[in-house]
PDB file of N, CA and C in Angstrom:
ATOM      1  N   UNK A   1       8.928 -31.752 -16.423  1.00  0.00           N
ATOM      2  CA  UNK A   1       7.949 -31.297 -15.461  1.00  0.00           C
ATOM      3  C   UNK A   1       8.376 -29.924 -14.979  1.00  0.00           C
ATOM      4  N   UNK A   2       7.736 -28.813 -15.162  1.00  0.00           N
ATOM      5  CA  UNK A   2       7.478 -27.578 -14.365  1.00  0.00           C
ATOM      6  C   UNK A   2       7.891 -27.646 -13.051  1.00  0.00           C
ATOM      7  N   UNK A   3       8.546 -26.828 -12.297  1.00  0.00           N
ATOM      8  CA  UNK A   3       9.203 -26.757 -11.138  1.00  0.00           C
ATOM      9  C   UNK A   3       7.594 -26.359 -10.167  1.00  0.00           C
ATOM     10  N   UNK A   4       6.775 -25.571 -10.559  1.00  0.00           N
ATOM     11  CA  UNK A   4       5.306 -25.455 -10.089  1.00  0.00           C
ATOM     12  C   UNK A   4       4.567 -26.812  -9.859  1.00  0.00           C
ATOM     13  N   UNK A   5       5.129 -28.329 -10.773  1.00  0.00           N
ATOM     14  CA  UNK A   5       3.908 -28.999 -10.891  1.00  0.00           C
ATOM     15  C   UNK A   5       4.036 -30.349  -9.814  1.00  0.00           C
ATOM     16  N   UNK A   6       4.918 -29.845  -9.071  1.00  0.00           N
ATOM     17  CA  UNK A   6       4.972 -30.760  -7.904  1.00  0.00           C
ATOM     18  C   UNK A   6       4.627 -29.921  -6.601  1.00  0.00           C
ATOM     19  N   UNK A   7       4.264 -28.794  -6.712  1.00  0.00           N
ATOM     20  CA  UNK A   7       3.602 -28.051  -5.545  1.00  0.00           C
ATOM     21  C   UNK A   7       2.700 -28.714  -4.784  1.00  0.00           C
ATOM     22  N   UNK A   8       2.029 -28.589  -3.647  1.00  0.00           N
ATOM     23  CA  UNK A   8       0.799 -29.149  -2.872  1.00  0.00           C
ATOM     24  C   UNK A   8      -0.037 -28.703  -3.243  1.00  0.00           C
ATOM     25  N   UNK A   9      -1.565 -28.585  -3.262  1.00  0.00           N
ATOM     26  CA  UNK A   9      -2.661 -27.839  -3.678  1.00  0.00           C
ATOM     27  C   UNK A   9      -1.902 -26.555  -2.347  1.00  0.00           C
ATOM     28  N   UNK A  10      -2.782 -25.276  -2.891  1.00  0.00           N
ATOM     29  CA  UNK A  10      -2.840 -23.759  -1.761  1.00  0.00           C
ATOM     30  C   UNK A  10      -3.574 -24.745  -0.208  1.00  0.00           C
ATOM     31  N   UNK A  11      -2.946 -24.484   1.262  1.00  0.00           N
ATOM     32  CA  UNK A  11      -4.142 -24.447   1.797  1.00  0.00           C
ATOM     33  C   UNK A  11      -4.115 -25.740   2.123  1.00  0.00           C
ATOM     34  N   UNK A  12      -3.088 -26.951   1.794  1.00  0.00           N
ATOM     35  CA  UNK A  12      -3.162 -28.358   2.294  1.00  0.00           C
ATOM     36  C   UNK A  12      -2.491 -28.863   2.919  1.00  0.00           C
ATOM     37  N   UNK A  13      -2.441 -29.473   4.180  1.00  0.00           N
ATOM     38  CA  UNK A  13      -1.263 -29.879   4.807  1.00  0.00           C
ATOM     39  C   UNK A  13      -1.027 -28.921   5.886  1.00  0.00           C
ATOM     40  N   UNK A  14      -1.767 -27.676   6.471  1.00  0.00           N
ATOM     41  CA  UNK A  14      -1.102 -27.525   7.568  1.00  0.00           C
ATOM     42  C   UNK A  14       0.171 -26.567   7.740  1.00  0.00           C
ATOM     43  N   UNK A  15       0.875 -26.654   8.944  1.00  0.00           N
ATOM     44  CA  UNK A  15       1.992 -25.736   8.789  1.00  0.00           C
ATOM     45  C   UNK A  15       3.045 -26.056   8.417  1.00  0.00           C
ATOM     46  N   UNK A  16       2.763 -28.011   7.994  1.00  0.00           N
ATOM     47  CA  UNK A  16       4.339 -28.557   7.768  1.00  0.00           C
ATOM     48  C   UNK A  16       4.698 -28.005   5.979  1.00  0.00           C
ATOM     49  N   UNK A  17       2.830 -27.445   5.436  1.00  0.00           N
ATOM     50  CA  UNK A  17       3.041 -27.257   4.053  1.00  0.00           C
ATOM     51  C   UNK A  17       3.704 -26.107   4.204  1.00  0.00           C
ATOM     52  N   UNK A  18       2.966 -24.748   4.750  1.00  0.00           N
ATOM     53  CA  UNK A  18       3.698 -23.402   4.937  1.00  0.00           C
ATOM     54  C   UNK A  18       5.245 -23.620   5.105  1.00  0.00           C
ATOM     55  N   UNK A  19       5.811 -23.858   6.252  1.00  0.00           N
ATOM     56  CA  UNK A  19       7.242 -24.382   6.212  1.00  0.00           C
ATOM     57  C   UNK A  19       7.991 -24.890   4.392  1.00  0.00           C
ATOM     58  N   UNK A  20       7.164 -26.293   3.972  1.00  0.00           N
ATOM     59  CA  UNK A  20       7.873 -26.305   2.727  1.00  0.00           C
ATOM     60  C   UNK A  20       7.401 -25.022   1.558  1.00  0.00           C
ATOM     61  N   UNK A  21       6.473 -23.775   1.442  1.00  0.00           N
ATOM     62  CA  UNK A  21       6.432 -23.130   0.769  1.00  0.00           C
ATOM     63  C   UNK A  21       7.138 -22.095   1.142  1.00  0.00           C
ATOM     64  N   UNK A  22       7.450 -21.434   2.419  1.00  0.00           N
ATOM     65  CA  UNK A  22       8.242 -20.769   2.777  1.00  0.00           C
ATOM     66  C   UNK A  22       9.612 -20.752   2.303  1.00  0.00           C
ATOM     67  N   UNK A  23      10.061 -22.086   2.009  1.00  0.00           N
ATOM     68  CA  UNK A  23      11.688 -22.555   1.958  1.00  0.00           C
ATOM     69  C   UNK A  23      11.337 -22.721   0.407  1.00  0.00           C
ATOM     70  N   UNK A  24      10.926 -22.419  -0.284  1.00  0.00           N
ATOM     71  CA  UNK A  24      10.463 -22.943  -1.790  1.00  0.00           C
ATOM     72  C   UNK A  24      10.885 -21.418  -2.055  1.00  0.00           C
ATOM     73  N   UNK A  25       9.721 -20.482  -1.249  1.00  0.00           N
ATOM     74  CA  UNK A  25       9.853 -18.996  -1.741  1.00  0.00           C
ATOM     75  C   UNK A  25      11.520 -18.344  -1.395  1.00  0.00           C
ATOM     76  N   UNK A  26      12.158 -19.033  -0.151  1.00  0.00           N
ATOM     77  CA  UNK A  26      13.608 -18.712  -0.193  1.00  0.00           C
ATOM     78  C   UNK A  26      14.416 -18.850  -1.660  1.00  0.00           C
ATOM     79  N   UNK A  27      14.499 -19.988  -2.030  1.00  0.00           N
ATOM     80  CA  UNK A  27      14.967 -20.613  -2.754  1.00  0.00           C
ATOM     81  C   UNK A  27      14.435 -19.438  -3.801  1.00  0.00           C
ATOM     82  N   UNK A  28      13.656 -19.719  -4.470  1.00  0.00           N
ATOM     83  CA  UNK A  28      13.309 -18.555  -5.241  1.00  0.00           C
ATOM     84  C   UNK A  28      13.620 -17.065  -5.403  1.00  0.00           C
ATOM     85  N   UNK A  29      14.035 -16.511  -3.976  1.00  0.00           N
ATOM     86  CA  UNK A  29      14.279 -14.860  -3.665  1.00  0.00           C
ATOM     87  C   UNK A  29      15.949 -15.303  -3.978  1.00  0.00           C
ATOM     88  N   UNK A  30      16.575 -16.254  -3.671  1.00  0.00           N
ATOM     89  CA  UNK A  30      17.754 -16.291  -3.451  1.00  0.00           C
ATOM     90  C   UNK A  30      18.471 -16.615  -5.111  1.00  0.00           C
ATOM     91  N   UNK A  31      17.949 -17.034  -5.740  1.00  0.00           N
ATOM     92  CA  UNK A  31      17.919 -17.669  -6.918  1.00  0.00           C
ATOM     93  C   UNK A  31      17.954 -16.924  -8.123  1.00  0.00           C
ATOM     94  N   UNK A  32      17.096 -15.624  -7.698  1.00  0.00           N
ATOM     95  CA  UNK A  32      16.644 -14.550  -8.528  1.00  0.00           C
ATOM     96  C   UNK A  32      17.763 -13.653  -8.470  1.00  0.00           C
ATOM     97  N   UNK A  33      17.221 -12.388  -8.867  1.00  0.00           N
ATOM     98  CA  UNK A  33      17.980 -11.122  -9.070  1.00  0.00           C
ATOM     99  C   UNK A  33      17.988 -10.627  -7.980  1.00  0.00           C
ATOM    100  N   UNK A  34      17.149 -10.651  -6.866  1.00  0.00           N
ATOM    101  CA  UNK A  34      17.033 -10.202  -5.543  1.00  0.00           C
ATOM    102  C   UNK A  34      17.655 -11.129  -4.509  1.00  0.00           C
ATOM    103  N   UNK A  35      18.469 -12.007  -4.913  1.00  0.00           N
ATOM    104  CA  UNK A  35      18.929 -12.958  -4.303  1.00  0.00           C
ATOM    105  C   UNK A  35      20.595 -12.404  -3.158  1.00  0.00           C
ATOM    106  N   UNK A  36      20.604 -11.111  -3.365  1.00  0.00           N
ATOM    107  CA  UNK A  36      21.704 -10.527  -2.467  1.00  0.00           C
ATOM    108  C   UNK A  36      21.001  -9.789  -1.491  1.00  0.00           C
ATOM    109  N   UNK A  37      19.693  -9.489  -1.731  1.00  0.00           N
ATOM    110  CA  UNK A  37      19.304  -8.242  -1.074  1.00  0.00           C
ATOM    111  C   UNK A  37      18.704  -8.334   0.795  1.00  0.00           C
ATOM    112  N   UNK A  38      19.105  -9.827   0.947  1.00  0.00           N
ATOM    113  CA  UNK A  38      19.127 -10.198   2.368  1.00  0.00           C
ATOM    114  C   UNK A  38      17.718 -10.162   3.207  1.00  0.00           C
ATOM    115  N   UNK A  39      16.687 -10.449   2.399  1.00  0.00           N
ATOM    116  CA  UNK A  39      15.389 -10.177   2.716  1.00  0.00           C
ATOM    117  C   UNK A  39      15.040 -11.655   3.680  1.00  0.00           C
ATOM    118  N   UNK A  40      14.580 -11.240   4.923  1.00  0.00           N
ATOM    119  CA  UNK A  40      13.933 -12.782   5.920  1.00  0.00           C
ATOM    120  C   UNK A  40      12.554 -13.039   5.878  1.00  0.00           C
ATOM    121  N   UNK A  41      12.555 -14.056   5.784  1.00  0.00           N
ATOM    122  CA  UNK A  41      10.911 -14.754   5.513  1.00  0.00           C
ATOM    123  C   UNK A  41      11.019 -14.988   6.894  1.00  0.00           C
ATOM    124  N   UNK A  42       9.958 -15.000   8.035  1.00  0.00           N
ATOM    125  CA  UNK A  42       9.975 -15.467   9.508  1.00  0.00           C
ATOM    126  C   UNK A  42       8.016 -16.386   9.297  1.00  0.00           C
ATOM    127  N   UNK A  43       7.941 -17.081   9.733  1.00  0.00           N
ATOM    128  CA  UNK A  43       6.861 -17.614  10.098  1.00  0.00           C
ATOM    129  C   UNK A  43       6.183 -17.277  11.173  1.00  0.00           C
ATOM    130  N   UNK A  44       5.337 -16.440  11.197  1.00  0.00           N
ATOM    131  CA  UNK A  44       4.484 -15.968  12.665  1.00  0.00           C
ATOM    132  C   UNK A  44       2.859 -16.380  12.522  1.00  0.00           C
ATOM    133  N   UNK A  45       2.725 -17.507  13.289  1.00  0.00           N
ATOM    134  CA  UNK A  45       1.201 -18.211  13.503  1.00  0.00           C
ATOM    135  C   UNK A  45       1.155 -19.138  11.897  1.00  0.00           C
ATOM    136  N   UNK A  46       0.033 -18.144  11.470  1.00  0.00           N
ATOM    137  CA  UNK A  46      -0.059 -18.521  10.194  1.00  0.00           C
ATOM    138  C   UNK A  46      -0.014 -17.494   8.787  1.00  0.00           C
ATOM    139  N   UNK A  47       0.526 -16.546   9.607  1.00  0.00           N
ATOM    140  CA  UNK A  47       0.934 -15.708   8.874  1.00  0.00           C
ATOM    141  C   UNK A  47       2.469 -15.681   8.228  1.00  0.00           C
ATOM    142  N   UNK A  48       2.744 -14.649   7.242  1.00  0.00           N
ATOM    143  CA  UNK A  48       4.386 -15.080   6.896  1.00  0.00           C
ATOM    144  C   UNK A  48       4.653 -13.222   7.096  1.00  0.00           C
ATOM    145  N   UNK A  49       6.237 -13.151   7.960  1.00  0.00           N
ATOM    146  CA  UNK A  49       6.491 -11.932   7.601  1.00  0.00           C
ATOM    147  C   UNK A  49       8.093 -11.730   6.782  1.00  0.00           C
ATOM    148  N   UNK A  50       7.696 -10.549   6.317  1.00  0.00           N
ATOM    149  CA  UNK A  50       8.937 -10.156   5.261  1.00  0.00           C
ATOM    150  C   UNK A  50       9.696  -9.308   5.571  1.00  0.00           C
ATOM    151  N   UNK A  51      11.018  -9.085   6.127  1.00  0.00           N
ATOM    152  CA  UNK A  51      11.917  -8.480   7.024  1.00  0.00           C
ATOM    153  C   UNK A  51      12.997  -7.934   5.705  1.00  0.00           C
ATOM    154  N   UNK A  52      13.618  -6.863   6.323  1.00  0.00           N
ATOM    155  CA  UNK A  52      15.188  -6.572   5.490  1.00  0.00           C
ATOM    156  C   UNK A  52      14.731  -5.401   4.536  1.00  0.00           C
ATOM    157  N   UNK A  53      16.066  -5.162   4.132  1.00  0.00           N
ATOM    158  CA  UNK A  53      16.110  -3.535   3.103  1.00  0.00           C
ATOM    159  C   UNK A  53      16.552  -3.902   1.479  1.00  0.00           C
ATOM    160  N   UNK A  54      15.882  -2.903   0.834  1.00  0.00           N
ATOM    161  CA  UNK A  54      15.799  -3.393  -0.466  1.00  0.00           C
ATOM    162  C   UNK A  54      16.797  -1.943  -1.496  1.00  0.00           C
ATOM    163  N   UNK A  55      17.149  -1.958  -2.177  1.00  0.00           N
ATOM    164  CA  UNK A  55      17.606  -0.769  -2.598  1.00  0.00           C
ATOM    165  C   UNK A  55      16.395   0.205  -3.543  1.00  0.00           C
ATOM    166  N   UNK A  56      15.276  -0.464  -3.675  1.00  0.00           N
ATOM    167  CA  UNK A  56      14.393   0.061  -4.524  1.00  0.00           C
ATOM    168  C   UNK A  56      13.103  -0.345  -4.083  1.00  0.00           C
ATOM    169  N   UNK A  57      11.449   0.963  -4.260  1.00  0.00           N
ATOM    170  CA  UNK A  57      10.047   0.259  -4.482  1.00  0.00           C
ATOM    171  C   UNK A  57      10.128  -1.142  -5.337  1.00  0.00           C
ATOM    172  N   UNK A  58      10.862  -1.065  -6.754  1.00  0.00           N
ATOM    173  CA  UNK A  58      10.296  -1.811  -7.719  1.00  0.00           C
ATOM    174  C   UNK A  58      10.736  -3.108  -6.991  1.00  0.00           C
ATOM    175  N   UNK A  59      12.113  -2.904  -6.011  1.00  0.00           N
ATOM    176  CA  UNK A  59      12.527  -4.577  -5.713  1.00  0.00           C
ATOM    177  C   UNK A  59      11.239  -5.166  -4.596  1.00  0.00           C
ATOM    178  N   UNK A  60      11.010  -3.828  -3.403  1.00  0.00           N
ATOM    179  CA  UNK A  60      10.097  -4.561  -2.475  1.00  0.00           C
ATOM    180  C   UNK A  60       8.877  -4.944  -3.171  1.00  0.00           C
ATOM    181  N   UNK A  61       8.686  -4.422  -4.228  1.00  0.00           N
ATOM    182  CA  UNK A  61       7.042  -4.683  -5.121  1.00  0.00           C
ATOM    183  C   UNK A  61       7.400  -6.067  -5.446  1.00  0.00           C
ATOM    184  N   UNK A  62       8.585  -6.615  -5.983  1.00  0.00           N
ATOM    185  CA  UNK A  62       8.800  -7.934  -6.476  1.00  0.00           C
ATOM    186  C   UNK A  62       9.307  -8.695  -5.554  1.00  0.00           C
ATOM    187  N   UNK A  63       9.620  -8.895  -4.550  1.00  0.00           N
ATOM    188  CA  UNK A  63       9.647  -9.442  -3.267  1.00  0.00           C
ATOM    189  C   UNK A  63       8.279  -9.833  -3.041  1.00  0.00           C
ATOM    190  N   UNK A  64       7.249  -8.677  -2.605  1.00  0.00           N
ATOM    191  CA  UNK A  64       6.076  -9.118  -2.356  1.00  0.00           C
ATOM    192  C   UNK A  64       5.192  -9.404  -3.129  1.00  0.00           C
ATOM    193  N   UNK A  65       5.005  -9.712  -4.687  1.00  0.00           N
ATOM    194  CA  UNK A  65       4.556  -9.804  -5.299  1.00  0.00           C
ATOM    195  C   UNK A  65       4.858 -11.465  -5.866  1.00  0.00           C
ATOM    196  N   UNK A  66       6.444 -11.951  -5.326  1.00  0.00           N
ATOM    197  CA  UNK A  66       6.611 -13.508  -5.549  1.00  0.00           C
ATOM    198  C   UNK A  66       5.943 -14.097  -4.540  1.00  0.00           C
ATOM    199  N   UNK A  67       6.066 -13.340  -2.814  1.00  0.00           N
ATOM    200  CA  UNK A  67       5.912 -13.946  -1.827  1.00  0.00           C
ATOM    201  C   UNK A  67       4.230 -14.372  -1.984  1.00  0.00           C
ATOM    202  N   UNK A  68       3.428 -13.389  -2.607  1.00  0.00           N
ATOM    203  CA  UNK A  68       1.946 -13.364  -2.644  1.00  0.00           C
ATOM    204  C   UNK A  68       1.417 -14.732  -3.565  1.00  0.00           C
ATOM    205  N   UNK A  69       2.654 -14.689  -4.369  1.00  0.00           N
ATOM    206  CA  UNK A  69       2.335 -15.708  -5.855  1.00  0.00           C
ATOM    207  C   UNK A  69       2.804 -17.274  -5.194  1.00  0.00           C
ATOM    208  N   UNK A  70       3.628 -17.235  -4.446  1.00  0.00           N
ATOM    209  CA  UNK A  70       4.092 -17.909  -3.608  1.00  0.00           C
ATOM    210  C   UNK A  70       3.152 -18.842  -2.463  1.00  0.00           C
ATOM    211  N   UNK A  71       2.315 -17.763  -1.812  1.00  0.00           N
ATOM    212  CA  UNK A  71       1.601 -18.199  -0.686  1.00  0.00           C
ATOM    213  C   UNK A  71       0.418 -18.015  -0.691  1.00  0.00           C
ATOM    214  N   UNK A  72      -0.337 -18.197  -1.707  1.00  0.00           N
ATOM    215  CA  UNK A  72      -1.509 -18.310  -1.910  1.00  0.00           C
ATOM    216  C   UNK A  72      -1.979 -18.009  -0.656  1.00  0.00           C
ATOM    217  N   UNK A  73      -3.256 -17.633  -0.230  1.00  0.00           N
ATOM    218  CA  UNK A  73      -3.969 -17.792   1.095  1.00  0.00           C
ATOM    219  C   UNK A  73      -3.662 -17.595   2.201  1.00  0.00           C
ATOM    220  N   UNK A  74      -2.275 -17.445   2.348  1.00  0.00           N
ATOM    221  CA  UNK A  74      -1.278 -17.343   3.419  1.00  0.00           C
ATOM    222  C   UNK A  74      -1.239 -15.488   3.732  1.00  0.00           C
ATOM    223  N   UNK A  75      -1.720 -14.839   4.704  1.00  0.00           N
ATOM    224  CA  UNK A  75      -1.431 -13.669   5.546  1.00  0.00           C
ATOM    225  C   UNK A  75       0.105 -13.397   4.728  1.00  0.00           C
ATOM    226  N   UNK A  76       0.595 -12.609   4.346  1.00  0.00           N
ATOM    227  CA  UNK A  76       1.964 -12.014   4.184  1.00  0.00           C
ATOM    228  C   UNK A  76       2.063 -10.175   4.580  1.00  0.00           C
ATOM    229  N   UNK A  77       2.786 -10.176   5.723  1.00  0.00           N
ATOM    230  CA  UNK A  77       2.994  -8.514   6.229  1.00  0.00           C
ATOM    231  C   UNK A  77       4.167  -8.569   5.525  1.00  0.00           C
ATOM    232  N   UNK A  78       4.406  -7.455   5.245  1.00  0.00           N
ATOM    233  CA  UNK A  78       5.916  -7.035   4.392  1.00  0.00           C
ATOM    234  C   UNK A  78       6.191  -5.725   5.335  1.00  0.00           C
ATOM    235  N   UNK A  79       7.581  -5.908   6.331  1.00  0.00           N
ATOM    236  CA  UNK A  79       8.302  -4.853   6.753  1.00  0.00           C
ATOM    237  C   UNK A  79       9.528  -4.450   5.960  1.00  0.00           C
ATOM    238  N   UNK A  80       9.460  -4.776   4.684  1.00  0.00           N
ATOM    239  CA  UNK A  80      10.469  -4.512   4.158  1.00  0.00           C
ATOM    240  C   UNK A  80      10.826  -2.746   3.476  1.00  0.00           C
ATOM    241  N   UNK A  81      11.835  -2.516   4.311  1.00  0.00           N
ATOM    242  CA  UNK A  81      12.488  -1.253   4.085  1.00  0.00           C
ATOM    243  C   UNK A  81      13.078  -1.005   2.713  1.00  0.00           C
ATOM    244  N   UNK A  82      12.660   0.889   2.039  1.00  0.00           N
ATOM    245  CA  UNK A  82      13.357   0.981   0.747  1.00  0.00           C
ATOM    246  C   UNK A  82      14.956   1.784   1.621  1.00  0.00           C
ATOM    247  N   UNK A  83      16.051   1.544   0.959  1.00  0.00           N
ATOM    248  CA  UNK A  83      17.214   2.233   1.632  1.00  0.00           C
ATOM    249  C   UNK A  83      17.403   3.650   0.995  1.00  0.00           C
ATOM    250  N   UNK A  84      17.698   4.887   1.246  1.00  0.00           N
ATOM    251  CA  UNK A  84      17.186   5.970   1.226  1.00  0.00           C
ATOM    252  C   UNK A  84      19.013   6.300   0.041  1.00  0.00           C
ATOM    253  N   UNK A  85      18.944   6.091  -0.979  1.00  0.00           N
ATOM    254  CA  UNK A  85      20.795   5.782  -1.985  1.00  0.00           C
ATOM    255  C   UNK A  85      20.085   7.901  -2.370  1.00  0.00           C
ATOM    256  N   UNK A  86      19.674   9.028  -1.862  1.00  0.00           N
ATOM    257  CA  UNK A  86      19.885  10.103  -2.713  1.00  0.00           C
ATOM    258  C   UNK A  86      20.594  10.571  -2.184  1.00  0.00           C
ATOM    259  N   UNK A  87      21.251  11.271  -2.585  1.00  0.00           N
ATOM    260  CA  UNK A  87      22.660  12.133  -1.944  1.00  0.00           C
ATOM    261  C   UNK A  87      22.060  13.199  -1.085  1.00  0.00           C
ATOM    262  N   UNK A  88      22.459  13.446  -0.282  1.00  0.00           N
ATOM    263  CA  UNK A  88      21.814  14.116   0.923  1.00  0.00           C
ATOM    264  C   UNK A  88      21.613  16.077   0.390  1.00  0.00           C
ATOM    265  N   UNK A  89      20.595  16.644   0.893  1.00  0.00           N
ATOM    266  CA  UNK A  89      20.369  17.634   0.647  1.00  0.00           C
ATOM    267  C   UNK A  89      20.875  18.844   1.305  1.00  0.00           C
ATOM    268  N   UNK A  90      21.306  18.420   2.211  1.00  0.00           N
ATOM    269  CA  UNK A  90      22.526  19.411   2.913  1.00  0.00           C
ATOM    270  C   UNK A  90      23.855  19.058   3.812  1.00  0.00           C
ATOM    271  N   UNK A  91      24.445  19.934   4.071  1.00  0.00           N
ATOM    272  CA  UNK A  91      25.503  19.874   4.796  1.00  0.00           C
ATOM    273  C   UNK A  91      25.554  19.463   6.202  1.00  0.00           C
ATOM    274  N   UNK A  92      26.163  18.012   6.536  1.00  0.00           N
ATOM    275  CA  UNK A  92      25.654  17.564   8.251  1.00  0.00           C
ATOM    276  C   UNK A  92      26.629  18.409   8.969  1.00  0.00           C
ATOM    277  N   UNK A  93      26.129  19.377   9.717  1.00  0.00           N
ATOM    278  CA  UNK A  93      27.216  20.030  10.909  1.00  0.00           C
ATOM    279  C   UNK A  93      27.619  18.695  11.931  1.00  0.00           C
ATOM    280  N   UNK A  94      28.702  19.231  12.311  1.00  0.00           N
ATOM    281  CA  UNK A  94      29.392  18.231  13.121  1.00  0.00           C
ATOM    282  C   UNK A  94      30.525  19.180  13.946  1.00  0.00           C
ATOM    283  N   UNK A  95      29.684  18.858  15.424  1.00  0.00           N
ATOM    284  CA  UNK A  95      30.156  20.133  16.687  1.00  0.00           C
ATOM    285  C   UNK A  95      31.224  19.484  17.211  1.00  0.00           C
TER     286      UNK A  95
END
């Protein structure tokens, strides 16, 4: 059996379902390749938000792109920060 084929239908059950898809999509971020990158799922109403810094677009694109695949129907805001790794363009004075 498919790890998908014991899911709930999208949309059934309420917030006790959100809660178990939330902790499904942990499991999943943590599991993966993005699984260091310290990203928080928070539950707000019925919405889901996405917290923490990523070292790359392509990682926050795949963060929010599981979380979406993840939560069907479910509101998802993504505050997730890219971390700025270019070597700085000038010299910081320091008085």
């Amino acid at each position: 059996m498919s790890e998908y084929a014991a899911r709930p239908a999208p949309g059934a059950g309420g917030a006790g379902n959100l809660d178990y898809r939330v902790a499904h999509l942990a499991e999943h971020l943590a599991a993966g390749d993005l699984g260091e990158l310290g990203v928080r799922i928070e539950i707000r109403g019925a919405a889901v938000l996405l917290t923490g810094t990523v070292p790359s677009e392509q990682s926050r694109d795949d963060v929010l792109r599981m979380a979406r695949e993840e939560l069907p129907g479910t509101p998802v805001h993504c505050d997730i920060v890219v971390a700025d790794t270019a070597a700085p363009d000038h010299a910081e004075e320091v008085e």
